[in-house]
C-alpha atoms as a PDB file:
ATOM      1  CA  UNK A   1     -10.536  -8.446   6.319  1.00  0.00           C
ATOM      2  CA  UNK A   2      -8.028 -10.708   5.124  1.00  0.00           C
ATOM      3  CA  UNK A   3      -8.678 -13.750   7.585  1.00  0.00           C
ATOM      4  CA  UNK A   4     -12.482 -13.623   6.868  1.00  0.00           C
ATOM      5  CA  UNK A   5     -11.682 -13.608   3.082  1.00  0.00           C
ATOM      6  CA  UNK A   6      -9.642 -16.343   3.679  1.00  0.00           C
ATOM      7  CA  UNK A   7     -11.969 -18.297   5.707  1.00  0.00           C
ATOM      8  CA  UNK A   8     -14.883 -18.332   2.864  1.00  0.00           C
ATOM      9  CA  UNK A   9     -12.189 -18.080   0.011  1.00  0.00           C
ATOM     10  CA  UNK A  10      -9.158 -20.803  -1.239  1.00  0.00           C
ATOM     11  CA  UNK A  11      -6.559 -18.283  -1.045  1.00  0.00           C
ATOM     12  CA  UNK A  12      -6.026 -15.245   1.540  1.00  0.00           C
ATOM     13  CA  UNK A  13      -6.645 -12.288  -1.270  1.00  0.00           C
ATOM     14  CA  UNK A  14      -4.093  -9.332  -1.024  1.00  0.00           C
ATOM     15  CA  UNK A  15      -5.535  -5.987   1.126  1.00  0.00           C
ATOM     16  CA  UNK A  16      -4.593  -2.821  -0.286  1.00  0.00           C
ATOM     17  CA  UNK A  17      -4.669   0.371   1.915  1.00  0.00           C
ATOM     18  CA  UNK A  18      -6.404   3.398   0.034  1.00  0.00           C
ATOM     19  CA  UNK A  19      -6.991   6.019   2.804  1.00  0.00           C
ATOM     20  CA  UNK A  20      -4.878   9.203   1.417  1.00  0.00           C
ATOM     21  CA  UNK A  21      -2.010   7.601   0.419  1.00  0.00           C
ATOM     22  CA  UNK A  22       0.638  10.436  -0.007  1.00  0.00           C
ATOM     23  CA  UNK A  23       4.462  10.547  -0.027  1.00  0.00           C
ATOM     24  CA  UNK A  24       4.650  11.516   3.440  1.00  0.00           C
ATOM     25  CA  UNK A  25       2.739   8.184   4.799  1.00  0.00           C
ATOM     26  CA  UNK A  26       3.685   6.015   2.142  1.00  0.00           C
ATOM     27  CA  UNK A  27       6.813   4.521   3.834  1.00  0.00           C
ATOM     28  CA  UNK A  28       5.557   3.973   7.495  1.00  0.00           C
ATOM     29  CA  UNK A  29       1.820   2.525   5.567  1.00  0.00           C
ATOM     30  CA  UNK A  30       3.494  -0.524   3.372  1.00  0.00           C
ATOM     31  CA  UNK A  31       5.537  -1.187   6.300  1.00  0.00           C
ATOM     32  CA  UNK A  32       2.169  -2.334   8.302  1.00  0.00           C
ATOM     33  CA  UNK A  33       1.927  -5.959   8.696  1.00  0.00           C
ATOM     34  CA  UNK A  34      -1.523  -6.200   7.475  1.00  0.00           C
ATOM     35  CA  UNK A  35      -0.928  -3.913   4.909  1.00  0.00           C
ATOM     36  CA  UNK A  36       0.133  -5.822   0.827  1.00  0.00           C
ATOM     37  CA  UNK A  37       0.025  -3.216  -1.272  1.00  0.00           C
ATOM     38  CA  UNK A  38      -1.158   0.842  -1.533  1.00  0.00           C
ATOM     39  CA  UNK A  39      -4.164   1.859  -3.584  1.00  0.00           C
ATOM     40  CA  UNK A  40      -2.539   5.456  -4.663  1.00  0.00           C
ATOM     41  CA  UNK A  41      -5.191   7.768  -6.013  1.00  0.00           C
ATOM     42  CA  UNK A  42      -5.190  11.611  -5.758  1.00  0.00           C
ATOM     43  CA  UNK A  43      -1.015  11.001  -5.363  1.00  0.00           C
ATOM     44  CA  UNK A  44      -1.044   9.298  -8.785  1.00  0.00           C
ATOM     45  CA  UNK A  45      -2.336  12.192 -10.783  1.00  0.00           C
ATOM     46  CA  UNK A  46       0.978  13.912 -10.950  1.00  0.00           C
ATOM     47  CA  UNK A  47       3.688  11.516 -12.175  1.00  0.00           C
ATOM     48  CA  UNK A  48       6.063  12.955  -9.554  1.00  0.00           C
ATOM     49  CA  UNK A  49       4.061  12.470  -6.409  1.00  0.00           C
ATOM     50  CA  UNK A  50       3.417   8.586  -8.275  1.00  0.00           C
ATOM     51  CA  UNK A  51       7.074   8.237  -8.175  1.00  0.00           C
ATOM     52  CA  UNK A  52       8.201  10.136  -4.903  1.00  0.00           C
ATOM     53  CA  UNK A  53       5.813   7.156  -3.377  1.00  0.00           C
ATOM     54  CA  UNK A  54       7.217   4.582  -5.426  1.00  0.00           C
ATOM     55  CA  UNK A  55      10.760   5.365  -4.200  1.00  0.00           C
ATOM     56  CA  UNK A  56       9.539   5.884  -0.421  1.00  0.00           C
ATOM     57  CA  UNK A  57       7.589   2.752  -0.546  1.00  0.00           C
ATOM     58  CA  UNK A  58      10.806   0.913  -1.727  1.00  0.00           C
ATOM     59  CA  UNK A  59      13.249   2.201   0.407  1.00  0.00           C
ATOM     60  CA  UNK A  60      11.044   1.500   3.052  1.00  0.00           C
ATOM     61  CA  UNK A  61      10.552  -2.436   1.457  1.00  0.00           C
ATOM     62  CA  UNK A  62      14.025  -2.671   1.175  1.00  0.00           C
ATOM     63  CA  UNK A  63      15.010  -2.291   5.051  1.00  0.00           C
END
């Protein structure tokens, strides 16, 4: 997605994973190569499954 976006496009625009994103995949997901970012949705309706992936997404940034 990202190469053909870049191809018709000036810059090479972020791509966001938003299949199920849940504290359990949320580490091993941003750490993807091809993966940016995480689209969070059913996760984010509770504000501690929102931050149990922010802190699992981190951790897993931080290695």
């Amino acid at each position: 997605i990202k190469k053909v976006a870049a191809d018709r496009l000036p810059i090479a625009p972020p791509v966001l994973y938003g299949g199920s994103v849940n504290p359990g995949n949320a580490a091993e997901l941003i750490g993807q190569p091809h993966i940016d970012g995480l689209f969070i949705g059913r996760s984010a309706w509770q504000a501690e499954g929102y931050i149990d992936i922010l802190k699992k997404a981190s951790a897993a940034i931080a290695r």
